[in-house]
N, C-alpha and C. Protein backbone atom coordinates (compact mmCIF):
# COMPACT_ATOMS: atom_id res chain seq x y z
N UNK A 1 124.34 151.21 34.36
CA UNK A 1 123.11 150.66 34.91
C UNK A 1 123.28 149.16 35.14
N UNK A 2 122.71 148.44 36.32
CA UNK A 2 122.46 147.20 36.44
C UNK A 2 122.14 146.75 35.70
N UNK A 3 122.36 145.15 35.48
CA UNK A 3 121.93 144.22 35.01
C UNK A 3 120.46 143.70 35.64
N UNK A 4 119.64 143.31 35.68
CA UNK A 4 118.81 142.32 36.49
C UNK A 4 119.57 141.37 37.38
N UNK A 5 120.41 140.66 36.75
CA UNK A 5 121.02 139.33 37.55
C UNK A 5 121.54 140.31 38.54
N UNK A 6 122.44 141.16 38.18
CA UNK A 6 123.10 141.90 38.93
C UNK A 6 122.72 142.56 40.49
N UNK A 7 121.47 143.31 39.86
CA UNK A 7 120.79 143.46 41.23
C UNK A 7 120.08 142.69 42.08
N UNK A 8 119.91 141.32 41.94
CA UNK A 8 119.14 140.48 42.06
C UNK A 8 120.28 139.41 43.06
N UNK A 9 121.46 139.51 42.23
CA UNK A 9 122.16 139.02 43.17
C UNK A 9 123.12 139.91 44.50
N UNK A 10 123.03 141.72 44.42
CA UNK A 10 123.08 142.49 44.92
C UNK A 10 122.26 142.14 46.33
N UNK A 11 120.81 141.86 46.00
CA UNK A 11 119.85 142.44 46.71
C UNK A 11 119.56 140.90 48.22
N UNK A 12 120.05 139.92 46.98
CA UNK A 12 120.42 138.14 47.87
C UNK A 12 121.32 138.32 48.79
N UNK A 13 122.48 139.01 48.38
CA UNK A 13 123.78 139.41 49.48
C UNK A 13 123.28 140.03 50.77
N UNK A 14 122.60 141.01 50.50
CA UNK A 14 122.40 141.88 51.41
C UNK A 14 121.34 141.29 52.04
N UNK A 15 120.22 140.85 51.94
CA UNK A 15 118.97 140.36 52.70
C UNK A 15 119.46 138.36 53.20
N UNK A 16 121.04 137.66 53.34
CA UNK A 16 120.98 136.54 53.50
C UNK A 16 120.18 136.29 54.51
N UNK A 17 120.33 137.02 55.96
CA UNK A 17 119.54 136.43 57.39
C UNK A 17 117.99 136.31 56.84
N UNK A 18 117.57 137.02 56.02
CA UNK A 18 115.88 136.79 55.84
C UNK A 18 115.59 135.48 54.90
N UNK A 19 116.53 135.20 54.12
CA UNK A 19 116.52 134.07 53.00
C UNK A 19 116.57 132.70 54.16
N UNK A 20 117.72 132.63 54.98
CA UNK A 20 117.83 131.77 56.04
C UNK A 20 116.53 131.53 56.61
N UNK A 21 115.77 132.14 56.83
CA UNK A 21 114.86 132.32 57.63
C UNK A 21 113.48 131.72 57.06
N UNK A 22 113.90 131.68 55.41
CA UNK A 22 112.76 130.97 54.13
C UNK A 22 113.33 130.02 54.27
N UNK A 23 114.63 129.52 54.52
CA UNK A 23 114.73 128.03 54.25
C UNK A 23 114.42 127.36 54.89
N UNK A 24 114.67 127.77 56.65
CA UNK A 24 114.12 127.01 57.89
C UNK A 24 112.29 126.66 57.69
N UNK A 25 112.05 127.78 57.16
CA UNK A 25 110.55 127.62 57.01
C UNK A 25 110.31 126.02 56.07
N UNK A 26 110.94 126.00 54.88
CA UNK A 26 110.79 125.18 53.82
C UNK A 26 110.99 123.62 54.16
N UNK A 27 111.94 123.97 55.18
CA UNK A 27 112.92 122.87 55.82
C UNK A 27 112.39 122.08 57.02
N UNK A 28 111.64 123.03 57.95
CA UNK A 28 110.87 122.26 59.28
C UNK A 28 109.63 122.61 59.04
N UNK A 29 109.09 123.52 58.41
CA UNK A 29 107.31 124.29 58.44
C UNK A 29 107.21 125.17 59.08
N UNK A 30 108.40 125.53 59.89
CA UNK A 30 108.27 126.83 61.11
C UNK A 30 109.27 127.51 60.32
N UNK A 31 108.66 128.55 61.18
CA UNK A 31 109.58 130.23 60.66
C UNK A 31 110.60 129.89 62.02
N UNK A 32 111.96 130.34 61.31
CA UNK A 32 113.28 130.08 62.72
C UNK A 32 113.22 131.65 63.25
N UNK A 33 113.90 131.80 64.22
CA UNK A 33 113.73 133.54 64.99
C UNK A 33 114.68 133.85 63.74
N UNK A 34 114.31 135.03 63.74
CA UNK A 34 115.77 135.99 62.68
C UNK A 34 117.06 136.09 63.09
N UNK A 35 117.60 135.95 64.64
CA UNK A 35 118.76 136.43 65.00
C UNK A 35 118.78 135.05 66.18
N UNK A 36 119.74 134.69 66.32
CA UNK A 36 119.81 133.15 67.26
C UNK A 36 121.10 134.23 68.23
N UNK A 37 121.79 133.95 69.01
CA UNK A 37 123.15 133.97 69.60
C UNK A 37 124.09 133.12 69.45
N UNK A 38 125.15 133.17 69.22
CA UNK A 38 126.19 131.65 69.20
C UNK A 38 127.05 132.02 70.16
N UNK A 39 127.62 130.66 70.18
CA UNK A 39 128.65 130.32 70.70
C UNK A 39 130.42 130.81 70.02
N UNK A 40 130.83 131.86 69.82
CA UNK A 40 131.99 131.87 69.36
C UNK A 40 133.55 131.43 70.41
N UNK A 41 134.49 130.79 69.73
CA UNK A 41 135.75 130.14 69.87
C UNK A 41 136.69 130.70 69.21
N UNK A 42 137.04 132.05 69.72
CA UNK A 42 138.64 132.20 69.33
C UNK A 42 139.62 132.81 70.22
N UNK A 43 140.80 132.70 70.03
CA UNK A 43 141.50 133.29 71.18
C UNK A 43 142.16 134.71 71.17
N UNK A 44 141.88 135.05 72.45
CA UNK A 44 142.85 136.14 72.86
C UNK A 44 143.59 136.24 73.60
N UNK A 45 144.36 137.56 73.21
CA UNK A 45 145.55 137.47 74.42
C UNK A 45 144.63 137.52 75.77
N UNK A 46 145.11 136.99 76.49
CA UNK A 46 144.69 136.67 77.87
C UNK A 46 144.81 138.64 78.95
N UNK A 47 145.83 139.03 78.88
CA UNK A 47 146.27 139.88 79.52
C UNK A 47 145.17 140.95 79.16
N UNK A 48 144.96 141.41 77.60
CA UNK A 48 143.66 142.37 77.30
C UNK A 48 142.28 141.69 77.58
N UNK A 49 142.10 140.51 77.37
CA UNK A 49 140.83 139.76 77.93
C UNK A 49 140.58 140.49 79.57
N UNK A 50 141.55 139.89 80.26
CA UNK A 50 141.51 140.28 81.20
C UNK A 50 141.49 141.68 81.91
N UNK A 51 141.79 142.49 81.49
CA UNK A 51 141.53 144.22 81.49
C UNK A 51 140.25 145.15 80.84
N UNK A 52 139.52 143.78 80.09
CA UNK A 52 138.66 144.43 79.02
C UNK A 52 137.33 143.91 80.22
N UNK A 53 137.86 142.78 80.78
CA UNK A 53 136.92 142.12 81.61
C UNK A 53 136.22 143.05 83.16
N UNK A 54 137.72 143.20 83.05
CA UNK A 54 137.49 144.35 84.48
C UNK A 54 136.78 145.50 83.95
N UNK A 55 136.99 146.28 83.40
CA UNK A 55 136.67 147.54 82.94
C UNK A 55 135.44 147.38 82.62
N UNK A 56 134.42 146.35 81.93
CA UNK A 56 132.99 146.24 81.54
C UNK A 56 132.50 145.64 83.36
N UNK A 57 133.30 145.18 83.97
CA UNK A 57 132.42 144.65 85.07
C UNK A 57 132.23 146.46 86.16
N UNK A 58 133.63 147.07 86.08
CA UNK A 58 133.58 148.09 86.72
C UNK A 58 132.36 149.16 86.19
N UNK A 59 132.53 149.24 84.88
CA UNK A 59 131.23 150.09 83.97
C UNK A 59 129.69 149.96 84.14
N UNK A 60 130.14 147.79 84.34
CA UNK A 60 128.33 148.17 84.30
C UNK A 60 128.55 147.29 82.58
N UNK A 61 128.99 146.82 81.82
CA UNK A 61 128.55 147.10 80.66
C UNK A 61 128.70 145.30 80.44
N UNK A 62 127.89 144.97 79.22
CA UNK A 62 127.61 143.71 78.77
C UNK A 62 128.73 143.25 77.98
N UNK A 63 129.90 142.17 78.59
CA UNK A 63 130.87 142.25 77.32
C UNK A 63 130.43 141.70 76.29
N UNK A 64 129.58 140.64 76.07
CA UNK A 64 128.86 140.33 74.97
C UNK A 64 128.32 141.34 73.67
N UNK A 65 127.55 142.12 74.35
CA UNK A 65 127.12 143.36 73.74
C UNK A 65 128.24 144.13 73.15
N UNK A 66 129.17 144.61 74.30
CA UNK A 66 130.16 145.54 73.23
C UNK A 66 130.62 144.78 72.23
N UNK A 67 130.95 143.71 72.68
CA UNK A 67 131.53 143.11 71.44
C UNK A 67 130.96 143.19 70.38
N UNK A 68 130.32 142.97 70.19
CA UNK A 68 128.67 142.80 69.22
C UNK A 68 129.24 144.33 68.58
N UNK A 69 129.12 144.68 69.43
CA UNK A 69 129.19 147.06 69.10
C UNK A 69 130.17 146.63 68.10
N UNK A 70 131.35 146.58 68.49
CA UNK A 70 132.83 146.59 68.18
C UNK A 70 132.70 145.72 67.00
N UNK A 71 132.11 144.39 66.64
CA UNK A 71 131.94 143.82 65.15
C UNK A 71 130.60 144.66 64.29
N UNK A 72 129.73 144.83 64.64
CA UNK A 72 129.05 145.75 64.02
C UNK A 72 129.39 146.92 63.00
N UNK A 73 130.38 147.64 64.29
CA UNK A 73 130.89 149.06 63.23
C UNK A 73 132.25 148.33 62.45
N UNK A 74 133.03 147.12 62.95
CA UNK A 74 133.91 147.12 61.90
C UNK A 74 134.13 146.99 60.55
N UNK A 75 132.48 145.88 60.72
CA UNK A 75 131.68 145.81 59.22
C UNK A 75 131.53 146.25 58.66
N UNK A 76 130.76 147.67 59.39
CA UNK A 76 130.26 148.95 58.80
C UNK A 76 131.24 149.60 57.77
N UNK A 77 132.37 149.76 58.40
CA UNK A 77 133.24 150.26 58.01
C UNK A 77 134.08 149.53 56.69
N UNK A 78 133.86 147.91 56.74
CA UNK A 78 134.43 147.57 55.80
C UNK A 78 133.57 147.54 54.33
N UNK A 79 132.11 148.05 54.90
CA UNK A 79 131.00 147.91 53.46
C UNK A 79 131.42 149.38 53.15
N UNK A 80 131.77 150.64 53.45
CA UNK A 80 132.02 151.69 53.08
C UNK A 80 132.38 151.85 51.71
């Protein structure tokens, strides 16, 4: 069985985006949105960039979004 601290710091892990969201409050007086977009900077090979690029423009599909898909379930998979 849990500890208190235990679940308590269980329960902090898992809910951080909503805690963020108390601090902005604490911090300006406004509630911040729950989910912002960023800017990410890292590199890829150029050659799959470029094939991944075509293939979402030919589809129809948001590369932003898949991407998003594609970190989503990897997560998923690593909380398993």
């Amino acid at each position: 069985m849990q500890s208190f601290l235990e679940k308590a710091k269980e329960v902090i892990a898992r809910n951080q985006d909503v805690i963020t969201v108390f601090e902005e409050l604490d911090r300006t007086g406004r509630f911040r949105k729950r989910t912002y977009k960023i800017r990410a900077a890292f590199t890829l090979d150029e050659e799959l960039f470029n094939r991944f690029r075509t293939y979402c423009k030919e589809n129809g599909i948001n590369m932003s979004g898949r991407i998003e898909h594609f970190i989503r379930e990897e997560v998923k998979k690593a909380n398993r």
